[in-house]
Each structure stands twice: as C-alpha cells, then as structure tokens.
Protein backbone atom coordinates (compact mmCIF):
# COMPACT_ATOMS: atom_id res chain seq x y z
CA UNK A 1 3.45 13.58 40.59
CA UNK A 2 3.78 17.38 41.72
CA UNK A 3 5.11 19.87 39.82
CA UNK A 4 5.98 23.44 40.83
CA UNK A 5 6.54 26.66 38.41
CA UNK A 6 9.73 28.24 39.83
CA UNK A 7 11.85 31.41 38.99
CA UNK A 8 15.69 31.76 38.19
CA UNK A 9 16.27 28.36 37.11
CA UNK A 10 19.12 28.89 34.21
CA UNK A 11 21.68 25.84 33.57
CA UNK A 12 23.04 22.42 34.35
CA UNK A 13 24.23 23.85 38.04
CA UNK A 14 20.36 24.58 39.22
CA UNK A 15 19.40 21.27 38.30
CA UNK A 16 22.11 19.45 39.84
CA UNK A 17 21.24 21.52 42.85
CA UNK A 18 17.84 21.23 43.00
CA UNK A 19 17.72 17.75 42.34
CA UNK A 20 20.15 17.05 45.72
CA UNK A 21 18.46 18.95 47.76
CA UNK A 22 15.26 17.48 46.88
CA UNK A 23 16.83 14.14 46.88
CA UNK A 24 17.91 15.02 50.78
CA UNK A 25 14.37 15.99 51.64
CA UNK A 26 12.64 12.25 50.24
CA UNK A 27 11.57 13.55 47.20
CA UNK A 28 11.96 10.93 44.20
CA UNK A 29 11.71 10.67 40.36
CA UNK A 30 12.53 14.17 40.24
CA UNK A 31 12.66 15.94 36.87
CA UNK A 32 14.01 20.14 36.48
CA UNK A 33 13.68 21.68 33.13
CA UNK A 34 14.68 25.14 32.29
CA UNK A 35 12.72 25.96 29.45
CA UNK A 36 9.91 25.60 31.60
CA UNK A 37 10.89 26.86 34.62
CA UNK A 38 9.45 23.61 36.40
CA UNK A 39 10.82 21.15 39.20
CA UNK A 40 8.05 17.92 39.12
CA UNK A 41 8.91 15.29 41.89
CA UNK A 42 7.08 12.78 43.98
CA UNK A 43 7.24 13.84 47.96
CA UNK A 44 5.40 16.29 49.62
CA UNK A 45 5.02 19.66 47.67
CA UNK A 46 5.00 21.57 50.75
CA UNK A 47 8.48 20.62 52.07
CA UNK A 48 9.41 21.14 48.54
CA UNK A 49 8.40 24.81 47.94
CA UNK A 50 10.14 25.85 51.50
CA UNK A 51 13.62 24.05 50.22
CA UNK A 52 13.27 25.53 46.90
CA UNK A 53 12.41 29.12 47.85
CA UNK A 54 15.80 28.96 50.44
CA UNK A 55 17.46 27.78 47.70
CA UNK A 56 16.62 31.33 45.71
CA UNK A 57 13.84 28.90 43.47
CA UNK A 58 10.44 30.36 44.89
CA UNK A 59 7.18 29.53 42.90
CA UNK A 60 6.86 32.39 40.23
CA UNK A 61 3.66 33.56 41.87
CA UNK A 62 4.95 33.77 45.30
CA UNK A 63 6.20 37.67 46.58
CA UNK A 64 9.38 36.12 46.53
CA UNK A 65 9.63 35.40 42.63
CA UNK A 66 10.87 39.26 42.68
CA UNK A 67 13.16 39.72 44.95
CA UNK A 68 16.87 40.32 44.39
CA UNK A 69 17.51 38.06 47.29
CA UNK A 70 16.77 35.75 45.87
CA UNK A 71 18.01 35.99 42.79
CA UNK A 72 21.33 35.90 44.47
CA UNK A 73 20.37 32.78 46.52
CA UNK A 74 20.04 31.45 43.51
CA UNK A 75 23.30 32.28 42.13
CA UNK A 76 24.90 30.19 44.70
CA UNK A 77 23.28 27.45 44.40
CA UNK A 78 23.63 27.20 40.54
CA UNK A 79 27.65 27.52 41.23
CA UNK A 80 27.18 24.97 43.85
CA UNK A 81 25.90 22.74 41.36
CA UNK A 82 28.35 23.26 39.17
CA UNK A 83 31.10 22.44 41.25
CA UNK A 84 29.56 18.84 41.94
C-alpha cells in the first residue's frame, strides 16, 4: 500500500474525484481522508502523484503545494465530484 500527503483536499467532491481518477489510472483499494490530507492506494505511486498534482492535489512538499494554480485546479475537481 502507498500513501501520498497531498494539499487542498476539503470535502466529499475531492474524494469522489480522486478516487475516479485513480480508479481510471489502475489504482485499487483506494482510501482519501481529509483530516489527513492523504490518498493511500495500491498502483504505482508515480503515475499517481502526476494525476493528482493535474488534478490541483500535489504532494504537500512538492513546489506545487503553494501555488494558486493549483488551488484552483483543485476547485474544479472538488465541484466535479460533486456533481457525480
């Protein structure tokens, strides 16, 4: 099991979203939790960070953790998720 400390992860929406996207790229038994900030998943942790961090979910210690960008990415996914 991998598991990966993200950034902007803030309701039901992100986890439905994250979890889909994931689910498209072969990860399985994938588990989101907000409190932590953490996605955990079986699959390749590599294809998983590059899907996340498009998704506006970088890992908190990448550059990308503070940018507004993708803060906003993340936005969009979240409503995406809620929509589903």
């Amino acid at each position: 099991m991998n598991t990966l400390q993200v950034v902007n992860i803030k309701c039901g929406g992100c986890i439905k979203s994250i979890t889909a996207a994931l689910e498209k790229k072969g990860m399985k038994n994938i588990s989101v939790e907000i409190e932590n900030q953490t996605v955990s998943f079986e699959g390749d942790p590599e294809i998983a960070k590059k899907s996340l961090s498009k998704m506006g979910y970088p890992e908190v210690s990448s550059e990308e953790a503070k940018s507004l960008l993708k803060k906003g990415q993340s936005l969009v996914s979240c409503a995406i998720g809620k929509m589903k």
